[in-house]
PDB file of N, CA and C in Angstrom:
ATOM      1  N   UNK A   1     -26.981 -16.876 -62.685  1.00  0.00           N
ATOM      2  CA  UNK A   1     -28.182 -17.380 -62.066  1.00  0.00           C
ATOM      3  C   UNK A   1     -28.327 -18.865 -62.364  1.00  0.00           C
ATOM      4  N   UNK A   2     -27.143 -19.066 -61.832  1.00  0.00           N
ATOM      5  CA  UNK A   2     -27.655 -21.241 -62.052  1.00  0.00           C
ATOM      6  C   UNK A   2     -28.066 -22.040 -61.148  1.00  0.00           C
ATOM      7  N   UNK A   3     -28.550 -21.152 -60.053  1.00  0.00           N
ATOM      8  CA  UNK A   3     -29.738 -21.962 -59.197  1.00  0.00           C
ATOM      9  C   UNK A   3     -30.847 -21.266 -58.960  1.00  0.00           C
ATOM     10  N   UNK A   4     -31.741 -20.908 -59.927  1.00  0.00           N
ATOM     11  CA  UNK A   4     -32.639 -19.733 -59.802  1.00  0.00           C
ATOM     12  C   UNK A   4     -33.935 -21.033 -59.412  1.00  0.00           C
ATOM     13  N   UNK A   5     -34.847 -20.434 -58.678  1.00  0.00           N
ATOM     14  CA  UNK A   5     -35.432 -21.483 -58.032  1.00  0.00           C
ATOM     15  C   UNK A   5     -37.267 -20.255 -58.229  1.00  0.00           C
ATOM     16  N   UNK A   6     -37.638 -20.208 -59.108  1.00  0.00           N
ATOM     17  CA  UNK A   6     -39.145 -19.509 -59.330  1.00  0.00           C
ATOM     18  C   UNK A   6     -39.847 -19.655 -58.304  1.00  0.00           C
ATOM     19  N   UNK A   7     -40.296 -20.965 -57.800  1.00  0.00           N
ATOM     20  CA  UNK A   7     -41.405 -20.903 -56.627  1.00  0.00           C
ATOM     21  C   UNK A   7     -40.739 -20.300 -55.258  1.00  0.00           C
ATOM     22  N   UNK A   8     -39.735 -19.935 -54.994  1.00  0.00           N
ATOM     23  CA  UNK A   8     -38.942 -19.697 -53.608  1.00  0.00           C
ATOM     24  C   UNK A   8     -38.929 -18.288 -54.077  1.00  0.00           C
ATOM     25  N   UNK A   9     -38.907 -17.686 -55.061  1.00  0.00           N
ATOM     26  CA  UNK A   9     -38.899 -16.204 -55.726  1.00  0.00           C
ATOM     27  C   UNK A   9     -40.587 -15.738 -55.506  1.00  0.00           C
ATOM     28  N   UNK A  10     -41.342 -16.416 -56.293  1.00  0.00           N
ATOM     29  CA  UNK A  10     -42.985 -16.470 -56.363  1.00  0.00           C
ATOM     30  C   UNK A  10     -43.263 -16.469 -54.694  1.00  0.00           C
ATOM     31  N   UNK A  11     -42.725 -17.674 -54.122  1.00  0.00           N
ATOM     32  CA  UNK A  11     -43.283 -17.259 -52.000  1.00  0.00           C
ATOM     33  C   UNK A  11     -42.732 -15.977 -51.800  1.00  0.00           C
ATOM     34  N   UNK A  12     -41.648 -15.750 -51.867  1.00  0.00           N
ATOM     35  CA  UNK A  12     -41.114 -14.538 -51.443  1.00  0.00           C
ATOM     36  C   UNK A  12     -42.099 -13.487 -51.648  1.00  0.00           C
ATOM     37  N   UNK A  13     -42.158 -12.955 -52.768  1.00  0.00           N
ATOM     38  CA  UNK A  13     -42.689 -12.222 -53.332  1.00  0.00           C
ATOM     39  C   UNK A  13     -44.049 -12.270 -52.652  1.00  0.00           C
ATOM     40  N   UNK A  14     -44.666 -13.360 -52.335  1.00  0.00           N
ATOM     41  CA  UNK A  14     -46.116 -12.951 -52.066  1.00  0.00           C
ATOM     42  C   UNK A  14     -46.211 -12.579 -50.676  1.00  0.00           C
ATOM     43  N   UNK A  15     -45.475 -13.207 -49.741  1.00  0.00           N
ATOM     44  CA  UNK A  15     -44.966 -13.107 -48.195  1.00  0.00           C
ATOM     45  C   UNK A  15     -45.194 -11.497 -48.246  1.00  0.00           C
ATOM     46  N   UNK A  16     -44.014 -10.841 -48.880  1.00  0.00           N
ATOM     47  CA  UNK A  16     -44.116  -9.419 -48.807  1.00  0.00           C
ATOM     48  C   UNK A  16     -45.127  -8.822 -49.100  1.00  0.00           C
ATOM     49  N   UNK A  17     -45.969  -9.286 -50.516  1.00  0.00           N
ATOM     50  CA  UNK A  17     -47.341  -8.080 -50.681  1.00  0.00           C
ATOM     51  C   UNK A  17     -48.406  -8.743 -49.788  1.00  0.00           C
ATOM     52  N   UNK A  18     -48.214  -9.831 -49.137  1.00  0.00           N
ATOM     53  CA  UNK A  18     -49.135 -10.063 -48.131  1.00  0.00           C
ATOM     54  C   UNK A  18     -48.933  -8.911 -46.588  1.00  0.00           C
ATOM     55  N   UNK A  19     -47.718  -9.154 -46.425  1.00  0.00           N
ATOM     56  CA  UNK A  19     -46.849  -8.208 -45.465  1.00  0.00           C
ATOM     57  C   UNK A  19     -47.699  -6.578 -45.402  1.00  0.00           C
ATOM     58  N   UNK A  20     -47.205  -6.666 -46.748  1.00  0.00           N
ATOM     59  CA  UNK A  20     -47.728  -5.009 -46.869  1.00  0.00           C
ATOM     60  C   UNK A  20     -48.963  -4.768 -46.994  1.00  0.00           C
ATOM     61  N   UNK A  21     -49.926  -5.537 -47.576  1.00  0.00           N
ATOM     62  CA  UNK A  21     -50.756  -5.557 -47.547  1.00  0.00           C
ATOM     63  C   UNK A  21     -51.642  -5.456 -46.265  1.00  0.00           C
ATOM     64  N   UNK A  22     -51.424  -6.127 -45.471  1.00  0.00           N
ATOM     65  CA  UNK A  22     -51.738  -6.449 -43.774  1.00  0.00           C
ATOM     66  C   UNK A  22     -51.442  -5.170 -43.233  1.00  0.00           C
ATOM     67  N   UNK A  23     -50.524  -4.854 -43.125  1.00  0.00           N
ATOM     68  CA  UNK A  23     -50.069  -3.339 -42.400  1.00  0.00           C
ATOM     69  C   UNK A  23     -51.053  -2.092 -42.864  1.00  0.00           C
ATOM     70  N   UNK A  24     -50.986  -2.161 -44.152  1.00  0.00           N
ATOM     71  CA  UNK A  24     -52.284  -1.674 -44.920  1.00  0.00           C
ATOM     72  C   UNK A  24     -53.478  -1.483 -44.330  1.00  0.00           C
ATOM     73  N   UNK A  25     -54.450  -2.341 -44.254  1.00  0.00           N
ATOM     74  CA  UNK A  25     -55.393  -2.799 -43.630  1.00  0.00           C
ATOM     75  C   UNK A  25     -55.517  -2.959 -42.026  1.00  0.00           C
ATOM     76  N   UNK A  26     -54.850  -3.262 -41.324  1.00  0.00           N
ATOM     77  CA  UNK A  26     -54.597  -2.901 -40.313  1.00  0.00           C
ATOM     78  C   UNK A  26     -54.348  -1.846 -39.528  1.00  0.00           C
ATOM     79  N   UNK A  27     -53.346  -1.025 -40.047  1.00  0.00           N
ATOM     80  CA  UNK A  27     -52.395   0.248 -39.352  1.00  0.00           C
ATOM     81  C   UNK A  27     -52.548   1.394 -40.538  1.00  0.00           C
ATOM     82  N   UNK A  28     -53.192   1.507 -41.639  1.00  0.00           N
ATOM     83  CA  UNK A  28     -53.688   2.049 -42.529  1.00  0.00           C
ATOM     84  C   UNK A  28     -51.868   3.106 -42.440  1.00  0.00           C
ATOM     85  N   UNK A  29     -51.242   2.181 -42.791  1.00  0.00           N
ATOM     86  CA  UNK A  29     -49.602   2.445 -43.382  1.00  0.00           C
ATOM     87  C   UNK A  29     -49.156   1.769 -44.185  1.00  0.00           C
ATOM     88  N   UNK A  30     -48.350   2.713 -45.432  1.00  0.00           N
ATOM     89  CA  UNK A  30     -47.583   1.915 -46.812  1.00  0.00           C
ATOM     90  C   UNK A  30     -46.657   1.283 -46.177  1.00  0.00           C
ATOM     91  N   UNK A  31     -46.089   0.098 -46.280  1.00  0.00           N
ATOM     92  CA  UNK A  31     -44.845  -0.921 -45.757  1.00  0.00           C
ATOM     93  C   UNK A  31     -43.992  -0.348 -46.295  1.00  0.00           C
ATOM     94  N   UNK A  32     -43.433   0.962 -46.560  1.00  0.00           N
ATOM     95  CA  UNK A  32     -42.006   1.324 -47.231  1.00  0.00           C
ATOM     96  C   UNK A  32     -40.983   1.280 -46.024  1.00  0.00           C
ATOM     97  N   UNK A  33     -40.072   0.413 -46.165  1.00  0.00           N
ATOM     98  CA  UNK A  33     -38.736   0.308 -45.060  1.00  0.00           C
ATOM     99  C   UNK A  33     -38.147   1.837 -44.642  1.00  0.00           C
ATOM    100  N   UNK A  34     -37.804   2.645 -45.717  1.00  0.00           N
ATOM    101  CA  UNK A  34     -37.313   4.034 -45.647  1.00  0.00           C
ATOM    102  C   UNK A  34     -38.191   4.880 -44.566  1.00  0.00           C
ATOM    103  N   UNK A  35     -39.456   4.594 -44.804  1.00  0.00           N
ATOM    104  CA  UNK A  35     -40.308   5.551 -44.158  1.00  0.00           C
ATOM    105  C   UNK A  35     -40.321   4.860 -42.358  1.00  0.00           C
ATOM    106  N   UNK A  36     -40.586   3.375 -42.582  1.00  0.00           N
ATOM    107  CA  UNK A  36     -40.598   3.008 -41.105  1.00  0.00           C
ATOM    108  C   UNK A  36     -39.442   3.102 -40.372  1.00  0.00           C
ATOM    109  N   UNK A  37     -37.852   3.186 -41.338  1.00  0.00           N
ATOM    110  CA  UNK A  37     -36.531   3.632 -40.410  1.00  0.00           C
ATOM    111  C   UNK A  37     -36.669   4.593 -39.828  1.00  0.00           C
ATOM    112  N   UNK A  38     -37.432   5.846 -40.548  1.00  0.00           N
ATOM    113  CA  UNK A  38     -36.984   7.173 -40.044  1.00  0.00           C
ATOM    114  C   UNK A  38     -37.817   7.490 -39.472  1.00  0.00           C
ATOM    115  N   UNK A  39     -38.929   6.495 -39.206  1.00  0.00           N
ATOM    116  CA  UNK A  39     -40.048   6.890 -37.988  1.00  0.00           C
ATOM    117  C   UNK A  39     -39.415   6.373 -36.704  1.00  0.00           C
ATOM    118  N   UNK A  40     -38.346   5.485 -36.685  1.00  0.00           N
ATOM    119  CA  UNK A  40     -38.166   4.578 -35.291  1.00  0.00           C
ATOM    120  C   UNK A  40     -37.386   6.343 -34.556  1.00  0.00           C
ATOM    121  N   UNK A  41     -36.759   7.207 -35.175  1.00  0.00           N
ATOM    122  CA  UNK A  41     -35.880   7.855 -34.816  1.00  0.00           C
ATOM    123  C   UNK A  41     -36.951   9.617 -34.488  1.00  0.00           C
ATOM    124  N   UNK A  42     -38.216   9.732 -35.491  1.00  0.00           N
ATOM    125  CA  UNK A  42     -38.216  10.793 -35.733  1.00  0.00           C
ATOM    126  C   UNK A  42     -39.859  10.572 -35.696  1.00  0.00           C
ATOM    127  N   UNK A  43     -40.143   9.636 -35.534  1.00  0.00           N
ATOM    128  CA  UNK A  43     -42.006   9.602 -35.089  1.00  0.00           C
ATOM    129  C   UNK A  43     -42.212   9.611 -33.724  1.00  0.00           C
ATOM    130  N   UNK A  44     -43.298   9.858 -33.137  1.00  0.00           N
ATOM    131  CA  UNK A  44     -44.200  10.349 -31.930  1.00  0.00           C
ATOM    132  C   UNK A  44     -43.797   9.385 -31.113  1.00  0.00           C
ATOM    133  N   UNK A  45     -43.654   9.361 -29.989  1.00  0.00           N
ATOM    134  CA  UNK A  45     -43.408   7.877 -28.856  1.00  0.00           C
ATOM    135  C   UNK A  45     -44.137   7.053 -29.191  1.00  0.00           C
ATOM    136  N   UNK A  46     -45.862   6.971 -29.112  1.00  0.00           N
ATOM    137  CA  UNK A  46     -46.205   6.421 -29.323  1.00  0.00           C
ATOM    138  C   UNK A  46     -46.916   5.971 -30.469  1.00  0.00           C
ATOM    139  N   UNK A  47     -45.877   6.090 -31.747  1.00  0.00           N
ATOM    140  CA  UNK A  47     -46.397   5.578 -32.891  1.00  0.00           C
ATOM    141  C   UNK A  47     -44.677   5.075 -33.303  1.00  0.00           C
ATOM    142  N   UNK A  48     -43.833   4.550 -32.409  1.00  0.00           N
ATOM    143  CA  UNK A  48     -43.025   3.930 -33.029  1.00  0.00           C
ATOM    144  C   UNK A  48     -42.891   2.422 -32.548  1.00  0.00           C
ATOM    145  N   UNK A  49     -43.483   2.250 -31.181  1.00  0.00           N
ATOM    146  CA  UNK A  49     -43.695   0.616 -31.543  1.00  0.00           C
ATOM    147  C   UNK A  49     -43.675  -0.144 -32.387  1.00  0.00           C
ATOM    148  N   UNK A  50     -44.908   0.240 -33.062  1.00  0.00           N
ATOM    149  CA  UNK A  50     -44.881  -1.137 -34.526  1.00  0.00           C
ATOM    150  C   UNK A  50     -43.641  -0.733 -35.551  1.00  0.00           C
ATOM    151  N   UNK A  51     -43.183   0.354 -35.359  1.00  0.00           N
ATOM    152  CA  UNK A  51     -41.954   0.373 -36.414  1.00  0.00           C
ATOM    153  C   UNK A  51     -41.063  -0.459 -35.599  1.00  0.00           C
ATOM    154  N   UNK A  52     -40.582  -0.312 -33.844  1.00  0.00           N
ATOM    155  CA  UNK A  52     -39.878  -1.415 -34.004  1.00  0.00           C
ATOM    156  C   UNK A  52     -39.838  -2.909 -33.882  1.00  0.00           C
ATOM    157  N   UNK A  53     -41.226  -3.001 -33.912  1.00  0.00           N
ATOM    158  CA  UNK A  53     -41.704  -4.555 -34.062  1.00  0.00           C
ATOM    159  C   UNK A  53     -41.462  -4.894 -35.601  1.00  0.00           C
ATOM    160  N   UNK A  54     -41.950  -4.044 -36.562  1.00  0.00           N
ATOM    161  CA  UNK A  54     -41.534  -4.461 -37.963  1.00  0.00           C
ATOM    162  C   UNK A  54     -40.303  -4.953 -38.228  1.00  0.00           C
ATOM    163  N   UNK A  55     -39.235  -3.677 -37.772  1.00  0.00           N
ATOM    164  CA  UNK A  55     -37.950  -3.983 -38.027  1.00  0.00           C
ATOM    165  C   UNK A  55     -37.377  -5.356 -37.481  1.00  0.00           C
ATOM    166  N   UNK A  56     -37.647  -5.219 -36.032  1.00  0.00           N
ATOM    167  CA  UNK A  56     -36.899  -6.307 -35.603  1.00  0.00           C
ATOM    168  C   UNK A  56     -37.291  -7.563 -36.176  1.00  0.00           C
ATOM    169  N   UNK A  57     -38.881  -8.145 -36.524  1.00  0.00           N
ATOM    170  CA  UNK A  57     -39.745  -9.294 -37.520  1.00  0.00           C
ATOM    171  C   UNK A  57     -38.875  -9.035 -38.787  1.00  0.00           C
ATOM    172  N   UNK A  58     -38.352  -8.054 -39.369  1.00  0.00           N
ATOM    173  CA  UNK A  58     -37.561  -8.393 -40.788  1.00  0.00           C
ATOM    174  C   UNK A  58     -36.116  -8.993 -39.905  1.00  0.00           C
ATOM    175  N   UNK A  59     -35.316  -8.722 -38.856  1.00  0.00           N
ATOM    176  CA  UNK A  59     -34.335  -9.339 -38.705  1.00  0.00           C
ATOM    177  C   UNK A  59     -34.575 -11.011 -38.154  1.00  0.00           C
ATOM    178  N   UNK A  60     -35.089 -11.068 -37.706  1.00  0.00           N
ATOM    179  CA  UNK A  60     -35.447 -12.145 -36.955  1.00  0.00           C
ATOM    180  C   UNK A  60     -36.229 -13.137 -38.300  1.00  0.00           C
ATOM    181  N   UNK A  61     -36.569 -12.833 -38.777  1.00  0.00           N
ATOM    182  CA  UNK A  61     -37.015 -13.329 -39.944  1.00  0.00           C
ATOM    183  C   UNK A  61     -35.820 -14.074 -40.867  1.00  0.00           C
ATOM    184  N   UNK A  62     -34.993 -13.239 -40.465  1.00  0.00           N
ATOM    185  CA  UNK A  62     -33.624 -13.333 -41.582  1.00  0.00           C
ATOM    186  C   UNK A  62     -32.844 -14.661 -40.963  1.00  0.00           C
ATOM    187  N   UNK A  63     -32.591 -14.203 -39.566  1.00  0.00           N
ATOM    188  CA  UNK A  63     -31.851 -14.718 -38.753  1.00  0.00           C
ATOM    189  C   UNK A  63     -32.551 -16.809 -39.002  1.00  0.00           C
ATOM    190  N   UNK A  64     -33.822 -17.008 -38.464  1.00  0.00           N
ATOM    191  CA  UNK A  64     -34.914 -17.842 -38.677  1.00  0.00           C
ATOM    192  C   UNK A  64     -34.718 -18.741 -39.803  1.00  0.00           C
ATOM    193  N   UNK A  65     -34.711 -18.329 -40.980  1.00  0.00           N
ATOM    194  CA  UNK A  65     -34.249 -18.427 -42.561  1.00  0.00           C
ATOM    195  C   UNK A  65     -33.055 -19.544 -41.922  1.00  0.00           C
ATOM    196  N   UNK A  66     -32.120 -18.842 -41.690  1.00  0.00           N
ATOM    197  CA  UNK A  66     -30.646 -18.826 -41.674  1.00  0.00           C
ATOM    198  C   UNK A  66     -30.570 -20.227 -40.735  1.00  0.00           C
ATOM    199  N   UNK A  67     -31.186 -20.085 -39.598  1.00  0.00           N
ATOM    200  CA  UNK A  67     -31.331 -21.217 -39.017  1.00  0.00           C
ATOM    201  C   UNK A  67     -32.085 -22.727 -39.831  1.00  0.00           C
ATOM    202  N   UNK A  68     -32.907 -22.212 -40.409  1.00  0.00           N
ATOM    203  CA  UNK A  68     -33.662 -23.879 -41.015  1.00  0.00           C
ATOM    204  C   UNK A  68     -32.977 -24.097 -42.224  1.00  0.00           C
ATOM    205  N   UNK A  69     -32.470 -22.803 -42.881  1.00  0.00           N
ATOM    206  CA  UNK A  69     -31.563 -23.773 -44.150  1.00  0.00           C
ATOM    207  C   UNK A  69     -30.340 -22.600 -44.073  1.00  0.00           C
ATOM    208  N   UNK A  70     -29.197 -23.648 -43.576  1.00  0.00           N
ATOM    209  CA  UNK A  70     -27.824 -22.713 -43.205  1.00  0.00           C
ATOM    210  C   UNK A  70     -26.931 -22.292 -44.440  1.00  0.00           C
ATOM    211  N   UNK A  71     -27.543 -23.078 -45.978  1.00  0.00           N
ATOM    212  CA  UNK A  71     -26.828 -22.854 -46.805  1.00  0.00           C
ATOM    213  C   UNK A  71     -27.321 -22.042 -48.030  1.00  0.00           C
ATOM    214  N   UNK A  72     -28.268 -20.894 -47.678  1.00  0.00           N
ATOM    215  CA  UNK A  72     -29.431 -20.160 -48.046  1.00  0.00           C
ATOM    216  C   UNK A  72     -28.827 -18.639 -48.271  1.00  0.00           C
ATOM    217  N   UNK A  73     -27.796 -18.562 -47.424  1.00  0.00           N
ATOM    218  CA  UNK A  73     -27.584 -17.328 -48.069  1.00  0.00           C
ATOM    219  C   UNK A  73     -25.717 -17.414 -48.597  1.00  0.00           C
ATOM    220  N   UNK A  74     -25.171 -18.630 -49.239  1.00  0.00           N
ATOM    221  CA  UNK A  74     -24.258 -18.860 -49.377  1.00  0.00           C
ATOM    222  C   UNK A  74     -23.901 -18.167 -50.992  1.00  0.00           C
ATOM    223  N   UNK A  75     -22.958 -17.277 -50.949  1.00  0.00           N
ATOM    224  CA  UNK A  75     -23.480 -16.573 -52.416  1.00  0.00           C
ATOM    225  C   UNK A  75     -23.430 -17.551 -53.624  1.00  0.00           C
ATOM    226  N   UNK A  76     -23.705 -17.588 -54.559  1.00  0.00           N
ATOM    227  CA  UNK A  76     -23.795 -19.045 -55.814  1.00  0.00           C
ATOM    228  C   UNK A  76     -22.704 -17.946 -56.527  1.00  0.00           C
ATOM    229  N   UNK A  77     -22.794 -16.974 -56.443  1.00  0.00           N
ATOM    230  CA  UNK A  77     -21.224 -16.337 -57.534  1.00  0.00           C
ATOM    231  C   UNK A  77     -20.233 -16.213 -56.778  1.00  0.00           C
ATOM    232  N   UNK A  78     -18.451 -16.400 -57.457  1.00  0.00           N
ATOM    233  CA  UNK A  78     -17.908 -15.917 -56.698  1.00  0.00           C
ATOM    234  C   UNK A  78     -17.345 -13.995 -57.029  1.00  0.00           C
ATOM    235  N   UNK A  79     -17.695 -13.339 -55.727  1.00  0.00           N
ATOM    236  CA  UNK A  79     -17.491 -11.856 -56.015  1.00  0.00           C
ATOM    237  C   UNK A  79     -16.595 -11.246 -55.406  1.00  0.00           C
ATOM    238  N   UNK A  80     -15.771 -10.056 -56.130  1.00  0.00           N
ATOM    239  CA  UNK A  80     -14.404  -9.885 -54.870  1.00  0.00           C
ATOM    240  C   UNK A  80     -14.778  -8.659 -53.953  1.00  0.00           C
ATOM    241  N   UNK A  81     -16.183  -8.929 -54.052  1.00  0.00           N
ATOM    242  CA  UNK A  81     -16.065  -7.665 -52.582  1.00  0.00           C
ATOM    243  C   UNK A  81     -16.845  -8.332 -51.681  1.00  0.00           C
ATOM    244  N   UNK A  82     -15.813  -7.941 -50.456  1.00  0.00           N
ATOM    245  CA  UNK A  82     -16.685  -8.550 -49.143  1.00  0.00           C
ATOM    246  C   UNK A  82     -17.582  -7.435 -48.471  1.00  0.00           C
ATOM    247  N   UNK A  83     -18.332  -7.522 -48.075  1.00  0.00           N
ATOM    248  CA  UNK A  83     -19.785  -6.676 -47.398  1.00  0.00           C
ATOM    249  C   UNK A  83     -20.378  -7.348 -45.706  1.00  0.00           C
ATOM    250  N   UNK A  84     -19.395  -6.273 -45.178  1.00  0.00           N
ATOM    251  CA  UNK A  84     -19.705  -6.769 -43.821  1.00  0.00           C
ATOM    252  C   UNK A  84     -21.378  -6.647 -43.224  1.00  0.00           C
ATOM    253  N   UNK A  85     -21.506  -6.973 -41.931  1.00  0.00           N
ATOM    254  CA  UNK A  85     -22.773  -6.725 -41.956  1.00  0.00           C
ATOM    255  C   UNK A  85     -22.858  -5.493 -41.231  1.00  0.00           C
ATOM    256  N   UNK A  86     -21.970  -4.441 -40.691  1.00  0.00           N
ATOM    257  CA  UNK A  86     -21.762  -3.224 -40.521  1.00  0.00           C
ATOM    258  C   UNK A  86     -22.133  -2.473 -41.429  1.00  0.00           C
ATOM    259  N   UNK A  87     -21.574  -3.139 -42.663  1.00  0.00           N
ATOM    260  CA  UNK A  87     -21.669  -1.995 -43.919  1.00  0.00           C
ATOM    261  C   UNK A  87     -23.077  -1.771 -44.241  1.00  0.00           C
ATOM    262  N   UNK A  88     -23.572  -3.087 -44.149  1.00  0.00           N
ATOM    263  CA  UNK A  88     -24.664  -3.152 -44.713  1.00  0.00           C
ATOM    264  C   UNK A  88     -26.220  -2.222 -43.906  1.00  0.00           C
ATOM    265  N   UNK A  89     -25.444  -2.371 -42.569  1.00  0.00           N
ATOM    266  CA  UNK A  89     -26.775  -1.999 -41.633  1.00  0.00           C
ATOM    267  C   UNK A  89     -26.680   0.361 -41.716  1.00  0.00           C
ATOM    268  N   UNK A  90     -25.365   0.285 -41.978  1.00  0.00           N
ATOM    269  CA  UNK A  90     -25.319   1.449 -42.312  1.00  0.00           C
ATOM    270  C   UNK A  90     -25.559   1.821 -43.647  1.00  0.00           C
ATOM    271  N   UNK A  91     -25.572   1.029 -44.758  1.00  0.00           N
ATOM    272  CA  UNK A  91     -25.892   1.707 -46.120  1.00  0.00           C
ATOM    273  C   UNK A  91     -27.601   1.773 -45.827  1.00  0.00           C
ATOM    274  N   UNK A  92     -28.239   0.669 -45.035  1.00  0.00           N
ATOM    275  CA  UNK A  92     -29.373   0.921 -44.794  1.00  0.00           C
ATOM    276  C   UNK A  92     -30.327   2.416 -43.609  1.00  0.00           C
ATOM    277  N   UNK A  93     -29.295   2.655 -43.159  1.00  0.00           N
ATOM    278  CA  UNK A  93     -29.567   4.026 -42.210  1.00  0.00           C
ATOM    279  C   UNK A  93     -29.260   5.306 -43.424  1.00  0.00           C
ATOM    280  N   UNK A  94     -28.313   5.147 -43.836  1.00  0.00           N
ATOM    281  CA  UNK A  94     -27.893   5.654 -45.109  1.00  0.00           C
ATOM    282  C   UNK A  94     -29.035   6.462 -46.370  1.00  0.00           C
ATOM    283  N   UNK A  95     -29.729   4.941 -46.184  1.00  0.00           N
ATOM    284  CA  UNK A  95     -30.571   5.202 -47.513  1.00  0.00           C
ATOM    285  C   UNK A  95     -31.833   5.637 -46.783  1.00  0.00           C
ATOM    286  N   UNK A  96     -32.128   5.302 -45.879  1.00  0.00           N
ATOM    287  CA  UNK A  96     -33.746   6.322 -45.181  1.00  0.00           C
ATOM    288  C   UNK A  96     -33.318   6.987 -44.883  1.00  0.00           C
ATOM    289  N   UNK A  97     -31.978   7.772 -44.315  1.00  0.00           N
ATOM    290  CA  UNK A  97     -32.330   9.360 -43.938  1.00  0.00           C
ATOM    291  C   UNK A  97     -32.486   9.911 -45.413  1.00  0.00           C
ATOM    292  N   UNK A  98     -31.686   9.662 -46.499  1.00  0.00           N
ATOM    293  CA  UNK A  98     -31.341  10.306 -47.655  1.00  0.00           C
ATOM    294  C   UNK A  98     -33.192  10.425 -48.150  1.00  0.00           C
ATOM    295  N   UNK A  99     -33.967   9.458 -48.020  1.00  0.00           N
ATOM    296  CA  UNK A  99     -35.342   9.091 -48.659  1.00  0.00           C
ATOM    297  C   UNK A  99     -36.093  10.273 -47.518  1.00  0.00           C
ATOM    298  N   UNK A 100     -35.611   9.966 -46.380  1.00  0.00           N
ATOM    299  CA  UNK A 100     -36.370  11.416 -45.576  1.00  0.00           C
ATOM    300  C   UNK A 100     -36.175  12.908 -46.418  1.00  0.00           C
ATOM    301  N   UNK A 101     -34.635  12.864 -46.373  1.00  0.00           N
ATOM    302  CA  UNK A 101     -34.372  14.425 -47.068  1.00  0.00           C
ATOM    303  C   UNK A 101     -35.398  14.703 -48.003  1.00  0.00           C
ATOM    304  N   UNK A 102     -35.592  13.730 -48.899  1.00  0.00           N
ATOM    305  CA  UNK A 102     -35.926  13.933 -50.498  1.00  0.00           C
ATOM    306  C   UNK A 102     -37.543  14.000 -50.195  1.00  0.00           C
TER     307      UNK A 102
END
């Protein structure tokens, strides 16, 4: 961790319990990712909209990031496993059905 940067950790952090918080208050729903995956697939027609407005606002969010500072998600370690973004979008389907089962 030799570019650990507190206030970019501290925004983060509040972005999200603001996030969740809002959804909260609004849509009187917990912001858990697991629960809003397995609603896009397995909730009512019309109660999956805002799941896929959420989802797609976390990608687009990412994407956004990526655009205003291009060297933001450049890893600071070097690690020998590569992690496509296939892998990744499936360990994430992965882990909400498994959180449905349970």
């Amino acid at each position: 961790m030799e570019n650990f940067t507190p206030l970019s950790a501290i925004a983060g952090g509040a972005l999200i319990g603001i996030s969740v918080t809002l959804l909260l208050l609004f849509n009187g729903r917990i912001g858990g990712i697991s629960g809003i995956m397995s609603g896009v697939c397995l909730a009512p027609k019309n109660d999956r909209i805002w799941r896929l407005i959420f989802i797609v606002g976390l990608v687009l969010g990412a994407f956004i990031v990526q655009l205003l500072k291009p060297n933001f998600n450049i890893p600071r370690q070097k690690l020998p496993i590569t992690i496509t973004w296939t892998g990744r979008l499936s360990s994430r389907f992965r882990h909400s059905y498994g959180q449905w089962l349970h």
